[in-house]
N, C-alpha and C. Protein backbone atom coordinates (compact mmCIF):
# COMPACT_ATOMS: atom_id res chain seq x y z
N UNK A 1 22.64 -2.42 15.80
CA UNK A 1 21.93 -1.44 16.63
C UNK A 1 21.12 -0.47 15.76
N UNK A 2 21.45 -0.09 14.26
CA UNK A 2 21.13 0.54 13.69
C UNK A 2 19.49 0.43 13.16
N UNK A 3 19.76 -0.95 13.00
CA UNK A 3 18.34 -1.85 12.12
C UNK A 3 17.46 -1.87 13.72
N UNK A 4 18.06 -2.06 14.80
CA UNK A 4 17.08 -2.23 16.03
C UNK A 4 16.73 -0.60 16.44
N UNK A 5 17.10 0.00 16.39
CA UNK A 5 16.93 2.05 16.12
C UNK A 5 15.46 2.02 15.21
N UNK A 6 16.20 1.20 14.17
CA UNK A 6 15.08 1.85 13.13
C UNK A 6 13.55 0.61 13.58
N UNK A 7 13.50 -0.87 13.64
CA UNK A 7 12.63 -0.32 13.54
C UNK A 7 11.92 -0.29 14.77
N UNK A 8 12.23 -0.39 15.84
CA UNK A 8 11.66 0.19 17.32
C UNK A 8 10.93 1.40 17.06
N UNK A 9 11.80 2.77 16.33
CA UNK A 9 11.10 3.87 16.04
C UNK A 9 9.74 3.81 15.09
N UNK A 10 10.09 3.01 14.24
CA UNK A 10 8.98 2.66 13.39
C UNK A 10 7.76 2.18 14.28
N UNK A 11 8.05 1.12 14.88
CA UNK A 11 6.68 0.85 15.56
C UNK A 11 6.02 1.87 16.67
N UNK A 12 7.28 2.59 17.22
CA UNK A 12 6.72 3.78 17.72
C UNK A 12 5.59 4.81 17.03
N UNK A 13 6.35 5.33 16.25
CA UNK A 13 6.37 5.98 15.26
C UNK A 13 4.32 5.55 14.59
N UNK A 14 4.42 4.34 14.54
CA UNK A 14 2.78 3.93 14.16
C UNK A 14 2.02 3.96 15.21
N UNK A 15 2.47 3.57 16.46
CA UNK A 15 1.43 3.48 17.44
C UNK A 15 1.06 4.79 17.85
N UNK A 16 2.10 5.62 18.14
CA UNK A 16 1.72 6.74 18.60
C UNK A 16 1.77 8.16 18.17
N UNK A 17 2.46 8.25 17.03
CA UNK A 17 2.34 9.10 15.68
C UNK A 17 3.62 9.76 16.08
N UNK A 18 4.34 10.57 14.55
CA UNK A 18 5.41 10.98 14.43
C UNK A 18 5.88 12.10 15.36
N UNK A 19 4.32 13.01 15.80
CA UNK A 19 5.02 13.90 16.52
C UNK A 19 4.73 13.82 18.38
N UNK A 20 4.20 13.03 18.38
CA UNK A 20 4.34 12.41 19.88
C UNK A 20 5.60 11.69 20.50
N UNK A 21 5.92 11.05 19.24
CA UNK A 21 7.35 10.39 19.59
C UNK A 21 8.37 10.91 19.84
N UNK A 22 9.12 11.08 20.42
CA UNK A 22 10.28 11.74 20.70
C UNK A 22 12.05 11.01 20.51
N UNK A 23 12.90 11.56 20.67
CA UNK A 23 13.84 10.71 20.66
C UNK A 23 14.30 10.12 21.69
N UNK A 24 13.59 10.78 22.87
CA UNK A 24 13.76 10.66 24.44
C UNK A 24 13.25 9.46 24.64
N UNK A 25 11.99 9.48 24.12
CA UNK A 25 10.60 8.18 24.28
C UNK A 25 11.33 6.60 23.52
N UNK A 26 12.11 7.19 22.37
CA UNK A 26 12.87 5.80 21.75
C UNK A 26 13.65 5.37 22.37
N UNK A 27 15.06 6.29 22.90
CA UNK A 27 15.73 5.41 23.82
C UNK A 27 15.42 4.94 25.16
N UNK A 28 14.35 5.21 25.76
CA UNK A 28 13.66 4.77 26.97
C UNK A 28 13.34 3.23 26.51
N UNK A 29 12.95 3.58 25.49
CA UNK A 29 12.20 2.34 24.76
C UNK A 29 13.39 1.27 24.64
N UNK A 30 14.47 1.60 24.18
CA UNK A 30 15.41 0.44 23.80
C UNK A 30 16.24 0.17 24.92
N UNK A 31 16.22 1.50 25.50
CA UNK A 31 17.31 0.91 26.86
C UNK A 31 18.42 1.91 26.61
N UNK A 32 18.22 2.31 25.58
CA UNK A 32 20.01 3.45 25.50
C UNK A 32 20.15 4.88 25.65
N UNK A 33 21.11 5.37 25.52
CA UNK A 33 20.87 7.09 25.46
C UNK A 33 20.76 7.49 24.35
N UNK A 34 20.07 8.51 24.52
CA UNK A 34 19.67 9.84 23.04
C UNK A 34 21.02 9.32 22.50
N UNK A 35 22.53 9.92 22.78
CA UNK A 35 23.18 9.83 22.06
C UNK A 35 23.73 8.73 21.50
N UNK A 36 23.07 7.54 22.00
CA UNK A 36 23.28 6.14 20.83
C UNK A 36 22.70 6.50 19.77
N UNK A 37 21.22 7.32 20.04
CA UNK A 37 20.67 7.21 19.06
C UNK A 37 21.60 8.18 17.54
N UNK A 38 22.20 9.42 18.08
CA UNK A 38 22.45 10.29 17.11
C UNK A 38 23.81 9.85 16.77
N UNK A 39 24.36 8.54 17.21
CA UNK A 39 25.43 8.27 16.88
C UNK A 39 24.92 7.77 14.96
N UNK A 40 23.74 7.05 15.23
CA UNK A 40 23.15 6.56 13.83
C UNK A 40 22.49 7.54 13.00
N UNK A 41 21.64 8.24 13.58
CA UNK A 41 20.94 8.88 12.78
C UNK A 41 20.83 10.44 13.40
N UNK A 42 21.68 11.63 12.35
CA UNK A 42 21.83 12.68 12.88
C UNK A 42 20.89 13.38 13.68
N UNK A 43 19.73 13.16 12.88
CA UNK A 43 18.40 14.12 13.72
C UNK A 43 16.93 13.25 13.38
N UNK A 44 15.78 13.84 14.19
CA UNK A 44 14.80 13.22 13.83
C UNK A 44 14.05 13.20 12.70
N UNK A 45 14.30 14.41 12.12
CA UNK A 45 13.70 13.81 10.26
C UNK A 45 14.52 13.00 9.70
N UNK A 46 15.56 12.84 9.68
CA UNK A 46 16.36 11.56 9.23
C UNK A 46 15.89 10.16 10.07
N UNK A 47 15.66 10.01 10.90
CA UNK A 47 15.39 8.90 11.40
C UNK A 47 13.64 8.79 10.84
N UNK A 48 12.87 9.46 10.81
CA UNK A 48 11.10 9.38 10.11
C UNK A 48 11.46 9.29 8.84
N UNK A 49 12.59 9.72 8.08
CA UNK A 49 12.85 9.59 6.92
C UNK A 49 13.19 8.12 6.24
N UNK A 50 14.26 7.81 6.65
CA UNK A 50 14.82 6.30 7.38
C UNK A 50 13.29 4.78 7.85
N UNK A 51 12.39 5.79 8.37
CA UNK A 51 11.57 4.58 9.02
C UNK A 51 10.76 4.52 7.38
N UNK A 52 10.09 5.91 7.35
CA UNK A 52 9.06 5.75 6.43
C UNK A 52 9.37 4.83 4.84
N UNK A 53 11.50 4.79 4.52
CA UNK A 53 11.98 4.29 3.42
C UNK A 53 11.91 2.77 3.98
N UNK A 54 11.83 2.19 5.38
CA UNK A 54 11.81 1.09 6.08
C UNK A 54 10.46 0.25 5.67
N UNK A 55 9.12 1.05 5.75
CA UNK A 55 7.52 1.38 5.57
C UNK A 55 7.63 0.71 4.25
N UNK A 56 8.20 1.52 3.56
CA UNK A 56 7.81 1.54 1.91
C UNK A 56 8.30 -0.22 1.63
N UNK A 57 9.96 -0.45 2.10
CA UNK A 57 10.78 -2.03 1.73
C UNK A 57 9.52 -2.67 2.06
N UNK A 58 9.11 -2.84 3.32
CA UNK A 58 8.06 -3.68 3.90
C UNK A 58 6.71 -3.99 2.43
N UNK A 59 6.27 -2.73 2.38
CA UNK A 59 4.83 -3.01 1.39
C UNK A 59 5.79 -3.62 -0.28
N UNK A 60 6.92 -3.10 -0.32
CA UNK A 60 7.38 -3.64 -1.63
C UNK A 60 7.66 -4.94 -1.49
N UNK A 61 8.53 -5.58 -0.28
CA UNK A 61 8.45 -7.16 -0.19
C UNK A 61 7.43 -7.90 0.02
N UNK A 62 6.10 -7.40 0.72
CA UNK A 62 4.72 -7.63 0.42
C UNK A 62 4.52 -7.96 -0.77
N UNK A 63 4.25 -7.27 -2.00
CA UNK A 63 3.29 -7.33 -2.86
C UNK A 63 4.32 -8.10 -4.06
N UNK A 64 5.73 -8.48 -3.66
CA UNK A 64 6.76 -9.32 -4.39
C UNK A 64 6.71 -10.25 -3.86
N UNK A 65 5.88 -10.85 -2.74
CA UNK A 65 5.86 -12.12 -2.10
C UNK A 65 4.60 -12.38 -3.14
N UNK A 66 3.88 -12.04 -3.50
CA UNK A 66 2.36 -12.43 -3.86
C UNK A 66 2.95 -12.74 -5.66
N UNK A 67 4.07 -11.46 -5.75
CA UNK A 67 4.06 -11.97 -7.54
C UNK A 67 4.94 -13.35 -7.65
N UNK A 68 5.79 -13.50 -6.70
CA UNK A 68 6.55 -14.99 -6.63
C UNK A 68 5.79 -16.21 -6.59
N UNK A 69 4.27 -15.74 -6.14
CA UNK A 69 3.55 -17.29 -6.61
C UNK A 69 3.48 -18.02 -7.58
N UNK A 70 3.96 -16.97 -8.86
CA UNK A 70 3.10 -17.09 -9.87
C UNK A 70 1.81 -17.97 -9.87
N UNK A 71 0.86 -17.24 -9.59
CA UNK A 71 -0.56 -17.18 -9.50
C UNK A 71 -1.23 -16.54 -11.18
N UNK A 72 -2.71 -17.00 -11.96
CA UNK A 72 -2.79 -16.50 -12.77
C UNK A 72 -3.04 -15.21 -12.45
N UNK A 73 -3.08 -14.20 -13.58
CA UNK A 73 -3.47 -12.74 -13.40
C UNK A 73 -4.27 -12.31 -12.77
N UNK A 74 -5.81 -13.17 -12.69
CA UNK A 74 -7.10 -12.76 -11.77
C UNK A 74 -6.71 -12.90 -10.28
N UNK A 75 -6.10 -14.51 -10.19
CA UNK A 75 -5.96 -14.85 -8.95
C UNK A 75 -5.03 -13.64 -8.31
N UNK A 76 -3.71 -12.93 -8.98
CA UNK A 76 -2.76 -12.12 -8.71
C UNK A 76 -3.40 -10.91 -8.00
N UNK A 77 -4.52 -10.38 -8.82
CA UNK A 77 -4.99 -9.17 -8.89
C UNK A 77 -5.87 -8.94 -7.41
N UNK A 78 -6.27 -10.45 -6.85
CA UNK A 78 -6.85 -10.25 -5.91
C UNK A 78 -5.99 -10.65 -4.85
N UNK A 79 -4.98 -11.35 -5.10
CA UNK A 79 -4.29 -10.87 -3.87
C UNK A 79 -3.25 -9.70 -3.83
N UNK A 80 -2.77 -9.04 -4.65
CA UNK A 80 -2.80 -7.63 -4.42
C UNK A 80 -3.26 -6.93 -3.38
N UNK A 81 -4.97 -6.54 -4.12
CA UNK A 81 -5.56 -6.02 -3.81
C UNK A 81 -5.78 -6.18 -2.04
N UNK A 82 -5.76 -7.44 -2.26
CA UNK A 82 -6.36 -7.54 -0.62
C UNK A 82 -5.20 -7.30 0.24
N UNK A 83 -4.15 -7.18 -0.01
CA UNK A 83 -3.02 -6.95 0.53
C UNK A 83 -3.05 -5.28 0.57
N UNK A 84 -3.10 -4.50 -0.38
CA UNK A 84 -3.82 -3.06 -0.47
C UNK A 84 -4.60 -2.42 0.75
N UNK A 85 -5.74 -3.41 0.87
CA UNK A 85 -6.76 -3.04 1.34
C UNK A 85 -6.03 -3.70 3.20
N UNK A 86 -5.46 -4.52 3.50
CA UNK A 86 -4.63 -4.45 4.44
C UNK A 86 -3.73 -3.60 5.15
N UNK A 87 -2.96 -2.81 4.08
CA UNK A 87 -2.45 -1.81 4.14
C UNK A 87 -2.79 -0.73 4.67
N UNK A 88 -3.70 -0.58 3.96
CA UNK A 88 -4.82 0.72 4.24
C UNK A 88 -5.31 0.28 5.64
N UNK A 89 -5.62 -0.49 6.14
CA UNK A 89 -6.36 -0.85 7.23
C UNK A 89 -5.69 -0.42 8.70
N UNK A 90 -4.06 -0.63 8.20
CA UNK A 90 -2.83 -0.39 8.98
C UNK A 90 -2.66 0.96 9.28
N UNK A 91 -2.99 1.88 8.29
CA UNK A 91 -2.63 3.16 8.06
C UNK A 91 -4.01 4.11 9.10
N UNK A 92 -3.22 4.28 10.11
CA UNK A 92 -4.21 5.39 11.04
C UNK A 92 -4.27 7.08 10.19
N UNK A 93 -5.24 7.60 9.92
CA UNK A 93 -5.19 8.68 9.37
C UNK A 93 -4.80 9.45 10.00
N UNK A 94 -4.28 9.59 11.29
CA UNK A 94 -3.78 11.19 12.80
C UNK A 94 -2.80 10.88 12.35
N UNK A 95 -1.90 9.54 11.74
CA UNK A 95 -0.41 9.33 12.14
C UNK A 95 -0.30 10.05 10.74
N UNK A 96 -1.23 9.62 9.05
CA UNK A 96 -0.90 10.04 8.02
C UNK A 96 -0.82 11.67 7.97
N UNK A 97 -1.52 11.97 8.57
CA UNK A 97 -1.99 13.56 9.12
C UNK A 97 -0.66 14.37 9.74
N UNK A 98 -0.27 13.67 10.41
CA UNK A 98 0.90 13.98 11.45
C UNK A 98 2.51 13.84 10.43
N UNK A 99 2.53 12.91 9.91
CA UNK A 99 3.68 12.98 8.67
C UNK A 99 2.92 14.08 8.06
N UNK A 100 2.38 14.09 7.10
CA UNK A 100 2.16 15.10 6.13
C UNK A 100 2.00 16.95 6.84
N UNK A 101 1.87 17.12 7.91
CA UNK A 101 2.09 18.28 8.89
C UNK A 101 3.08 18.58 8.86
N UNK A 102 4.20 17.69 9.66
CA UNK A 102 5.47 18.16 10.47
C UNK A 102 6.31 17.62 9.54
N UNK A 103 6.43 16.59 8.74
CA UNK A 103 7.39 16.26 7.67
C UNK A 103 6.82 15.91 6.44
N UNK A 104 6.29 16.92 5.46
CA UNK A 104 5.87 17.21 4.38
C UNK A 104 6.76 16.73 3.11
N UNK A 105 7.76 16.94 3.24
CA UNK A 105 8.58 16.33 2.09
C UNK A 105 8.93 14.60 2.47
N UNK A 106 8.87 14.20 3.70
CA UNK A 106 9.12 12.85 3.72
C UNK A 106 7.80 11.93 3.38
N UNK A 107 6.50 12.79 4.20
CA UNK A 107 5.23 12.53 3.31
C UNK A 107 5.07 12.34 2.09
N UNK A 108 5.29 13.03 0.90
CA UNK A 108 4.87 13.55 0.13
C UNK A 108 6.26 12.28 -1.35
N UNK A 109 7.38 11.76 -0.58
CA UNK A 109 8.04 11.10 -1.18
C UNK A 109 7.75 9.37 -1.19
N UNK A 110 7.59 9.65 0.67
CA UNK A 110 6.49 8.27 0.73
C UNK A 110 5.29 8.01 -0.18
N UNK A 111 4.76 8.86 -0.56
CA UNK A 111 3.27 8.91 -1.26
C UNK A 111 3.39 8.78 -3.00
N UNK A 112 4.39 9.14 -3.12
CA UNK A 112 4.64 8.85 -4.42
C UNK A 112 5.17 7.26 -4.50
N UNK A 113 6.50 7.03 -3.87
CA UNK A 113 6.67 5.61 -4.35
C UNK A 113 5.38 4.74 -4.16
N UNK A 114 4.59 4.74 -3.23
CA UNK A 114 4.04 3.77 -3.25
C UNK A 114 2.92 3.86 -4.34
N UNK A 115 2.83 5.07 -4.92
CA UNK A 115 1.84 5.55 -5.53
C UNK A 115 2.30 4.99 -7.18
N UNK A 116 3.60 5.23 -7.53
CA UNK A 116 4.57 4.35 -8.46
C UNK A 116 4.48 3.29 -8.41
N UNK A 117 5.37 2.53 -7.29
CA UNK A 117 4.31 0.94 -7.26
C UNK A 117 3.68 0.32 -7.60
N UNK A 118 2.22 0.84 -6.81
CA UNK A 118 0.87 0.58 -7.54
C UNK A 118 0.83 0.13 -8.89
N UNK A 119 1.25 1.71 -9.31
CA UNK A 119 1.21 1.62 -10.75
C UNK A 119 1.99 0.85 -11.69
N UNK A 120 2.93 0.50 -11.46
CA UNK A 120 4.08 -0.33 -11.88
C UNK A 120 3.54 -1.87 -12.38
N UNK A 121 2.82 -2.71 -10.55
CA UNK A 121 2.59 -3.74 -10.60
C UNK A 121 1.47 -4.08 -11.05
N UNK A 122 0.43 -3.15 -10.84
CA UNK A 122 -0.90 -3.06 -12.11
C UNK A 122 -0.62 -3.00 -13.58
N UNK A 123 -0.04 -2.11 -14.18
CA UNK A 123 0.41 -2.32 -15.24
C UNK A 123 1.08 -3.94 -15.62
N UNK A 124 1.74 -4.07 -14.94
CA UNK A 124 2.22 -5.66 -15.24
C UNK A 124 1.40 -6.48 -14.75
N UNK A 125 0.28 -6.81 -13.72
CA UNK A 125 -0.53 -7.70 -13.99
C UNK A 125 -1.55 -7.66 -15.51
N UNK A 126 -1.63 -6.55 -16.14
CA UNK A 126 -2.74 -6.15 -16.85
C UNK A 126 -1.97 -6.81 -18.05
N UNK A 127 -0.72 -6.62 -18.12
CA UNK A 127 0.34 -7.70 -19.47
C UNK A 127 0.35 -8.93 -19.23
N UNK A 128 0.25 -9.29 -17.95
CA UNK A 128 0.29 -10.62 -17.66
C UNK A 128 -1.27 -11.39 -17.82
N UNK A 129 -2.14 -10.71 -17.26
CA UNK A 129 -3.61 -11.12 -17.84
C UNK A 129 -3.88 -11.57 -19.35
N UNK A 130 -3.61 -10.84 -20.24
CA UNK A 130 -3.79 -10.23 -21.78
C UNK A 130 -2.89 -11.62 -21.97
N UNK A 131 -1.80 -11.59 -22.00
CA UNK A 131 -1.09 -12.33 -22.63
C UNK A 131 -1.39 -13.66 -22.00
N UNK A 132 -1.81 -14.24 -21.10
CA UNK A 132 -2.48 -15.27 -20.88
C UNK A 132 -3.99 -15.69 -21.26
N UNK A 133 -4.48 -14.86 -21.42
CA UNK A 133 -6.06 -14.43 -22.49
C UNK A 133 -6.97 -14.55 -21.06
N UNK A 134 -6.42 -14.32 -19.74
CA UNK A 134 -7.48 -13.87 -19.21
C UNK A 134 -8.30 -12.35 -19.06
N UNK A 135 -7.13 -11.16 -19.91
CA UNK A 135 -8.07 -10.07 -19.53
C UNK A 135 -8.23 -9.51 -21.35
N UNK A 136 -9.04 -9.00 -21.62
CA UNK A 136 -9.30 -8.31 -22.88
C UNK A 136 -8.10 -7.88 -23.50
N UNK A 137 -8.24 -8.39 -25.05
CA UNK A 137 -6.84 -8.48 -25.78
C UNK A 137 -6.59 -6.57 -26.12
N UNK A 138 -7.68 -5.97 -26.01
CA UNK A 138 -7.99 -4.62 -26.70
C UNK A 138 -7.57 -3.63 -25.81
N UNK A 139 -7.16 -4.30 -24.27
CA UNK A 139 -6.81 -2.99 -23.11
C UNK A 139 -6.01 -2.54 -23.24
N UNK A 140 -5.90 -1.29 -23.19
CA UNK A 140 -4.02 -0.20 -23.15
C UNK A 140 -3.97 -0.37 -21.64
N UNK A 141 -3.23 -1.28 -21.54
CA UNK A 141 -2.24 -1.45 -19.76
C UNK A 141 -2.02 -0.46 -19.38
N UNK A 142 -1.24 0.75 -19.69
CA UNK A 142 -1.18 1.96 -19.12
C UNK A 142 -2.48 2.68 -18.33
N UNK A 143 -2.75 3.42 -19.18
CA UNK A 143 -4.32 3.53 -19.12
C UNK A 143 -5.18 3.06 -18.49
N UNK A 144 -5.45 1.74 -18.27
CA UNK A 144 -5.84 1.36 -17.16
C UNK A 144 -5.63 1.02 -15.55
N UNK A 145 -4.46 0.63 -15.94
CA UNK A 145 -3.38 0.84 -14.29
C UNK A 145 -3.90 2.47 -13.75
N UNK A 146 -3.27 3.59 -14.66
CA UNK A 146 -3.61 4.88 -14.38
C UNK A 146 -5.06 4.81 -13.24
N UNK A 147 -6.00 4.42 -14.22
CA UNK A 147 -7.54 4.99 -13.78
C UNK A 147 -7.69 3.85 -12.46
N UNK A 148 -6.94 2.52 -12.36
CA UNK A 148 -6.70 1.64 -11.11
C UNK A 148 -6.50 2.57 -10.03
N UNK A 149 -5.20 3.22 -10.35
CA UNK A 149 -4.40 3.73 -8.94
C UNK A 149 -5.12 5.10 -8.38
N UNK A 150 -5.86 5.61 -10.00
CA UNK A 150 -6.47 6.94 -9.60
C UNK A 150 -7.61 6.85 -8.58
N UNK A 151 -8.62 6.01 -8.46
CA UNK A 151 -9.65 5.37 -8.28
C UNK A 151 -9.58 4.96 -6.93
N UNK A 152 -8.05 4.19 -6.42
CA UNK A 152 -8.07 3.19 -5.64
C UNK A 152 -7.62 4.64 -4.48
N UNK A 153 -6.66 5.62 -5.01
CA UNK A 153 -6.20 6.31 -4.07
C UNK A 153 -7.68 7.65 -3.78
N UNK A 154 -8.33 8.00 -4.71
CA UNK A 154 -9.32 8.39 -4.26
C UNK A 154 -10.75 8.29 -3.48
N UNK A 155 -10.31 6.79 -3.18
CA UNK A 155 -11.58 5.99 -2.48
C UNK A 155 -10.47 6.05 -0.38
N UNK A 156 -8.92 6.23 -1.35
CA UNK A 156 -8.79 6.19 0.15
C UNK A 156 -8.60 7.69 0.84
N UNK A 157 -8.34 8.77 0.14
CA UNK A 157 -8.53 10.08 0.64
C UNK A 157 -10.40 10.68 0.69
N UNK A 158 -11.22 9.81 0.30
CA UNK A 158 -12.48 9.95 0.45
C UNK A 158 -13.33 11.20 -0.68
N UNK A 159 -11.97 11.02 -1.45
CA UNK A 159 -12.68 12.34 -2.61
C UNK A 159 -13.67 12.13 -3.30
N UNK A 160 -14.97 13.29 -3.10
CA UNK A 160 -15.73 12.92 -4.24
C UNK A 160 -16.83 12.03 -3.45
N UNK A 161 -16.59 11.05 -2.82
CA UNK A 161 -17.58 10.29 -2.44
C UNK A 161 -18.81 10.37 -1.63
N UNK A 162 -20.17 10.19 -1.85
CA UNK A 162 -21.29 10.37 -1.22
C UNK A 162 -21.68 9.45 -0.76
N UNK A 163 -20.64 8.52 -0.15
CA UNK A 163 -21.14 7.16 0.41
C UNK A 163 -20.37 6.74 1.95
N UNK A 164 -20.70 7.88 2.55
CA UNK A 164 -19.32 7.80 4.14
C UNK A 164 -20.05 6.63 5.06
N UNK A 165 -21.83 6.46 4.43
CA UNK A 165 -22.09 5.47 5.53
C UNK A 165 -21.37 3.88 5.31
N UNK A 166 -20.75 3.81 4.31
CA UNK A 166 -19.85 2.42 4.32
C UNK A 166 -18.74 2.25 4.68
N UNK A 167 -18.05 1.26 5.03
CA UNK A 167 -17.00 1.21 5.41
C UNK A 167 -15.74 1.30 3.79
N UNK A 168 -14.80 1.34 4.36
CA UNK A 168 -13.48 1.84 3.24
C UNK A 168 -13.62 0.31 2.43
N UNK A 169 -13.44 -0.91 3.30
CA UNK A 169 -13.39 -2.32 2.94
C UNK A 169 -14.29 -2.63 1.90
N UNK A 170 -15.80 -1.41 2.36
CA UNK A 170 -16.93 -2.30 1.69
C UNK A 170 -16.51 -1.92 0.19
N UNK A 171 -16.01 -0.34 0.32
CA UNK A 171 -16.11 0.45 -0.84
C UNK A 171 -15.49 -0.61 -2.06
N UNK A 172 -13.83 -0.86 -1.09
CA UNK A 172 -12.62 -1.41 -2.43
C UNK A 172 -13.17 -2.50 -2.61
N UNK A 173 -14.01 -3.55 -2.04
CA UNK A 173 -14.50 -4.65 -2.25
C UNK A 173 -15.05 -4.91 -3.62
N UNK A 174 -16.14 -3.45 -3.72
CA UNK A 174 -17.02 -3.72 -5.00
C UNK A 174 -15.95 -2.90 -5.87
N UNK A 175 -15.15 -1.81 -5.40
CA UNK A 175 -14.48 -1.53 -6.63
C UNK A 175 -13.72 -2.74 -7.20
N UNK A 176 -12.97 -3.51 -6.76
CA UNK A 176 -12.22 -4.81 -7.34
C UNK A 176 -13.31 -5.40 -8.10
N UNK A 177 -14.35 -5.71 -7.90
CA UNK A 177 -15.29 -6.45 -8.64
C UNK A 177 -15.62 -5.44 -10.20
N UNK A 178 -15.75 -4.64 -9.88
CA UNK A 178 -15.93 -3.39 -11.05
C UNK A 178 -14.86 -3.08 -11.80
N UNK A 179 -14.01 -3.44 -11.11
CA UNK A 179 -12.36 -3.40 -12.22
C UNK A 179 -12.38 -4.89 -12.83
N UNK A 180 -12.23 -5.58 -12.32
CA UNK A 180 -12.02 -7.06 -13.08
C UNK A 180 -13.37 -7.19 -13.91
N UNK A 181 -14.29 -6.70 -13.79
CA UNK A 181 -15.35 -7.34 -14.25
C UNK A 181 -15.44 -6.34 -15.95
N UNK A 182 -14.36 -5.44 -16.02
CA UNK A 182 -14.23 -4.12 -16.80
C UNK A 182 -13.59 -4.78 -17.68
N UNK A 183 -12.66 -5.93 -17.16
CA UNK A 183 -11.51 -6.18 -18.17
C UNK A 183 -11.03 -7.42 -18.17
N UNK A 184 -12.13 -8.30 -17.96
CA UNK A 184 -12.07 -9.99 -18.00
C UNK A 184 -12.41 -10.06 -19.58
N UNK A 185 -11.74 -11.01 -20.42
CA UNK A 185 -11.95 -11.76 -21.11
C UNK A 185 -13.01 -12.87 -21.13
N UNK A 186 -14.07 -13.56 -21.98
CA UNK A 186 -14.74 -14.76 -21.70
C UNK A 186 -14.03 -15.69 -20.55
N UNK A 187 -12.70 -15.80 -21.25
CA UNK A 187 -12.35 -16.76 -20.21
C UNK A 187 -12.15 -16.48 -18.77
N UNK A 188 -11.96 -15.16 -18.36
CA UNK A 188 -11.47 -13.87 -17.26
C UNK A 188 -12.49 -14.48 -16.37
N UNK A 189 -14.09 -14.16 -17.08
CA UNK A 189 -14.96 -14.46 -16.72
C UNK A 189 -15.11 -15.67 -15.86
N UNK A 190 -15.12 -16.48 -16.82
CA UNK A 190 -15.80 -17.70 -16.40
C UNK A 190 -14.74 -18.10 -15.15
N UNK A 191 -13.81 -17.72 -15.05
CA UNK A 191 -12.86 -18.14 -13.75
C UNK A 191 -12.73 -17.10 -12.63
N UNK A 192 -13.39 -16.28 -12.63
CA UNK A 192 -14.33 -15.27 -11.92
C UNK A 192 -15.12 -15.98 -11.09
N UNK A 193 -16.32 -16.07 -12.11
CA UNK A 193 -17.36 -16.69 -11.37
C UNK A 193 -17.05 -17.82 -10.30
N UNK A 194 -16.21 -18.56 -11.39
CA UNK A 194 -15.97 -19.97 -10.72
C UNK A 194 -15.15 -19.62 -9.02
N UNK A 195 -14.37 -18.65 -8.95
CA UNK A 195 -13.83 -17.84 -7.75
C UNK A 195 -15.48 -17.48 -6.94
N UNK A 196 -16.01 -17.19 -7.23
CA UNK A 196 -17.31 -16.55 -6.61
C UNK A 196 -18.39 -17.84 -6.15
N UNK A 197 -18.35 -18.94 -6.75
CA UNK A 197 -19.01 -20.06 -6.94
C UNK A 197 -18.75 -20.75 -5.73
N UNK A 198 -17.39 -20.79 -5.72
CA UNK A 198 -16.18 -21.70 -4.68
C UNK A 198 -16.33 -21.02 -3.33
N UNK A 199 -16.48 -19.48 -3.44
CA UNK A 199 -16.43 -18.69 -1.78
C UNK A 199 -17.73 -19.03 -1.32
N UNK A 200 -18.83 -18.60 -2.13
CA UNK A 200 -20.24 -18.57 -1.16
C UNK A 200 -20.62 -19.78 -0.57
């Protein structure tokens, strides 16, 4: 009942944002009373707390389904990414708006792991590239993951940018092309193209 609590609220919770939802509106939803619900979860920041750590498992078994291919580094990097850019697609800004309002610290913990993440699994594609000689033998992995995640999360809070007549998709599209194309090796390259050759 616990796992069906959580994620009923969760999908609540996305469709109609954290502070519209109620606890009233969930058990209507499942069929039970409020107090099934607080039998599990004491109060409602524990339960948004609970969903949003639910949120996070989800995008982490995501982007661990994609490294289990073992796929080479380029191929990796773009499905990542596009999995990223999925993500983002998912993410209504009233609901991100609405966490970061009324539950600021559950915001703000969500935003880091995934923000860690990022960084984590960039960094290790960028070892995994190198050491397969598809990305430049000369890159500091750190360092570049960094300016990845910095880049990728500032294209999605819209900082800085003088380009609102495009869409978010179009933006990360060419940024992925501008990152790989930063840190391909000859060979990076040529299996690039050959990716680009094969789509059009």
């Amino acid at each position: 009942m616990k796992e069906k609590i959580l994620k009923t609220a969760t999908d609540l919770f996305l469709s109609f944002g954290f502070k519209n939802v109620t606890m009233d509106v969930i058990a209507q939803n499942l069929g039970i009373s409020k107090k099934t619900i607080y039998t599990y979860y004491t109060n409602k920041n524990e339960l948004v707390s609970s969903c949003t750590q639910y949120l996070f498992y989800q995008i982490s078994q995501g982007v661990n389904t994609i490294l289990e291919q073992n796929l080479n580094a380029i191929d990796e990097m773009i499905a990542i990414h596009q999995f990223i850019i999925n993500s983002l697609r998912e993410e209504k800004a009233s609901i991100q708006y609405q966490l970061n309002r009324y539950y600021p610290s559950v915001y703000k913990s969500l935003k880091e792991k995934k923000s860690e993440k990022m960084l984590v699994v960039i960094q290790k594609n960028l070892e995994k590239g190198m050491e397969a000689g598809y990305y430049r033998e000369d890159l500091n992995p750190k360092i570049v993951a960094e300016f990845y995640r910095t880049l990728i999360e500032g294209i999605r809070n819209n900082e800085n940018l003088l380009i609102d007549h495009l869409s978010i998709n179009t933006i990360i599209n060419n940024f992925l092309d501008y990152h790989l194309r930063a840190i391909v090796s000859p060979l990076g390259l040529k299996h690039l193209k050959s990716l680009k050759t094969s789509n059009s």
